[in-house]
Each structure stands twice: as C-alpha cells, then as structure tokens.
Protein backbone atom coordinates (compact mmCIF):
# COMPACT_ATOMS: atom_id res chain seq x y z
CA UNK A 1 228.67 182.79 -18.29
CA UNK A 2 225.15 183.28 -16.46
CA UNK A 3 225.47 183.30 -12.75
CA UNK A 4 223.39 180.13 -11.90
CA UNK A 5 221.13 178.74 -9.12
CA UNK A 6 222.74 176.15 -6.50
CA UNK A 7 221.13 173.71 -5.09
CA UNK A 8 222.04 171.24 -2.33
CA UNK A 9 220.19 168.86 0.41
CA UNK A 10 219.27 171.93 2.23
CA UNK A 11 219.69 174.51 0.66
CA UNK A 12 218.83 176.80 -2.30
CA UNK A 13 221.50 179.83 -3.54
CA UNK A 14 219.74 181.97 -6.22
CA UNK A 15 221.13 185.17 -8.11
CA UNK A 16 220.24 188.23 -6.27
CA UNK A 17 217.45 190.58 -7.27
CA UNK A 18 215.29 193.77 -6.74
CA UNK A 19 213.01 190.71 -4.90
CA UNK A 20 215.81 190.44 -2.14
CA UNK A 21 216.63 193.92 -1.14
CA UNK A 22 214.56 194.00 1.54
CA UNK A 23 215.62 190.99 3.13
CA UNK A 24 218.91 192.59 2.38
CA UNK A 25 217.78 195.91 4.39
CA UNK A 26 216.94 193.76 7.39
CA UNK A 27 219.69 190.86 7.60
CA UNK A 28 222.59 194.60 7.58
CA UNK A 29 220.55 196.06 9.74
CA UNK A 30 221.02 193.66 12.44
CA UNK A 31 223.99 194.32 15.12
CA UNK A 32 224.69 190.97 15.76
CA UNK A 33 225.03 190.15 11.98
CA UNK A 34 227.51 192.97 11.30
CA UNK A 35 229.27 192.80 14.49
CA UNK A 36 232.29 191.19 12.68
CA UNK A 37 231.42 192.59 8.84
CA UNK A 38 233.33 195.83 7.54
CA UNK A 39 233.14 198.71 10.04
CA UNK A 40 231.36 196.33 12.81
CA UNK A 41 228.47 198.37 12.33
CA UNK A 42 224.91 198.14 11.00
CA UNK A 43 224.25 199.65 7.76
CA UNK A 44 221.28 201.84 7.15
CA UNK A 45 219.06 201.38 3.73
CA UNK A 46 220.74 203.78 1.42
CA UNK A 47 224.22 201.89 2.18
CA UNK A 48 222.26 198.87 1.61
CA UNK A 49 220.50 200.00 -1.57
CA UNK A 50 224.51 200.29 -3.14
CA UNK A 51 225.60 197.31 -2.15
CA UNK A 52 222.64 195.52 -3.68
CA UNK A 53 223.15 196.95 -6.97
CA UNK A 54 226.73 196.08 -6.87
CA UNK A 55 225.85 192.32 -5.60
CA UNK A 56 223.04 192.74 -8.65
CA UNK A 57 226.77 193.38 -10.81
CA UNK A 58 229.04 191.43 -9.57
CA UNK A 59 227.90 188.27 -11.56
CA UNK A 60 230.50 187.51 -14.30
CA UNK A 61 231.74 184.05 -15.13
CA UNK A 62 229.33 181.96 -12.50
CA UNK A 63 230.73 183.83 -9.69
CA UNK A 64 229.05 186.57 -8.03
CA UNK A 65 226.62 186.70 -5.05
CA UNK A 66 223.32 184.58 -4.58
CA UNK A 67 220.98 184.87 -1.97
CA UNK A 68 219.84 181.74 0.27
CA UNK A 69 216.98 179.97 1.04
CA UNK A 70 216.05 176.67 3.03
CA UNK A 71 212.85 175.89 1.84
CA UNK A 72 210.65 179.26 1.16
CA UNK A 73 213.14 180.92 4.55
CA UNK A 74 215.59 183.40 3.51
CA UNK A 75 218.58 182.86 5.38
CA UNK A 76 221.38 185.13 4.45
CA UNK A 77 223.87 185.29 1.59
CA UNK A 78 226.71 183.87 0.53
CA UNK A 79 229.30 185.48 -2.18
CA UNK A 80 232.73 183.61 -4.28
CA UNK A 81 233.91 186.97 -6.26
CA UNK A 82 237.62 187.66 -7.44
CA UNK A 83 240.35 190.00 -5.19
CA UNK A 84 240.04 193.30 -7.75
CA UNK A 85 243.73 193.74 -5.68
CA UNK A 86 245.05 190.01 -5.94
CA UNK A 87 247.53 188.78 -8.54
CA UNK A 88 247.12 186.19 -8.45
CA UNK A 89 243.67 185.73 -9.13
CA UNK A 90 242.51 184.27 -5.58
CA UNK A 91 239.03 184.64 -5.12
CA UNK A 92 236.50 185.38 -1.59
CA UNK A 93 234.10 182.90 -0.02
CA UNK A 94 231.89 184.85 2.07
CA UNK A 95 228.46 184.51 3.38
CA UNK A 96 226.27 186.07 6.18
CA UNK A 97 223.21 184.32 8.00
CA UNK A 98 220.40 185.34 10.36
CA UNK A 99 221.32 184.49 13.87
CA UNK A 100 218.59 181.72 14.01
CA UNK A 101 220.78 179.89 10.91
CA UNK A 102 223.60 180.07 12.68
CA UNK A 103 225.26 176.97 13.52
CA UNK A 104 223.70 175.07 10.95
CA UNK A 105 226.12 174.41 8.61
CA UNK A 106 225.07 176.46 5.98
CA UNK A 107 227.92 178.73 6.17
CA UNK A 108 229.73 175.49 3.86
CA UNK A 109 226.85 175.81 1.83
CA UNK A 110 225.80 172.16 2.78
C-alpha cells in the first residue's frame, strides 16, 4: 500500500521528501522542540539527514511518517509506525510541532 496524503479542516499530512529536509533540519534543531524528544537534545544536520531517510522508509502499508502543513505553513510532523519490539503489533502515534502550532490542536491531527 502507498503511504497517502491526509487531509482534514485544517490541516494537510503529506509523505515526506528530499523537499522537507530542511524544514526537518530546523524544526530538530530547536531546544524547545526536542526538550522532551529522545536524548532531550537538539540534533545537528547529519543526525537529521538519517532520520529523514529512514522517515523517507518507513512507509509500508499506509503507515509511515508525513509531514504537515496548514495552508502553504509547515508545521511539524506527525508519524503512526509499528513497535519493531512489540508483539503484539501495537503501533506509535507521534508528532512534533513548531512552538507557534502549539496548542492548536493539531497534535490530534484535527
């Protein structure tokens, strides 16, 4: 299955690609984004550069990552990927914003 675009009221999800990397490079770059994200700690580019292939990847059976928009602004990510680790075949809902999106309720994808 082909990882697809969402779309609701306000907002637009679309499969990541090379064309979001440097939003990518900027929204991990921020402090205040990562503060509560893996080691609490920015990431520089190259770190960046990996994960975005692997987010590129990850899209198997309409899951995967997709970068968001409202309107033409891009406003974070959100991800729904399988636990590799979980047996029982639970899956992640994750997303990260730019500060000025925050408490919005886009992190429901709304």
């Amino acid at each position: 299955m082909i990882q697809r675009t969402l779309q609701t009221k306000r907002l637009t999800l679309v499969p990541p690609g090379e064309e979001h990397l440097e939003f990518e490079v900027t929204l991990d770059a921020r402090p205040d984004v990562m503060r509560y994200l893996g080691t609490g700690e920015p990431r520089e580019r190259l770190e960046v550069e990996e994960h975005h292939q692997e987010r590129i990847d990850e899209a198997r059976n309409g899951l995967g990552f997709w970068a968001g928009f409202v309107g033409a602004d891009s406003v974070g990510w959100w991800l729904l990927t399988l636990e590799d680790d979980d047996e029982r075949g639970q899956a992640e809902l994750g997303y990260r914003l730019l500060p000025d999106f925050w408490r919005q309720g886009l992190s429901v994808a709304s």
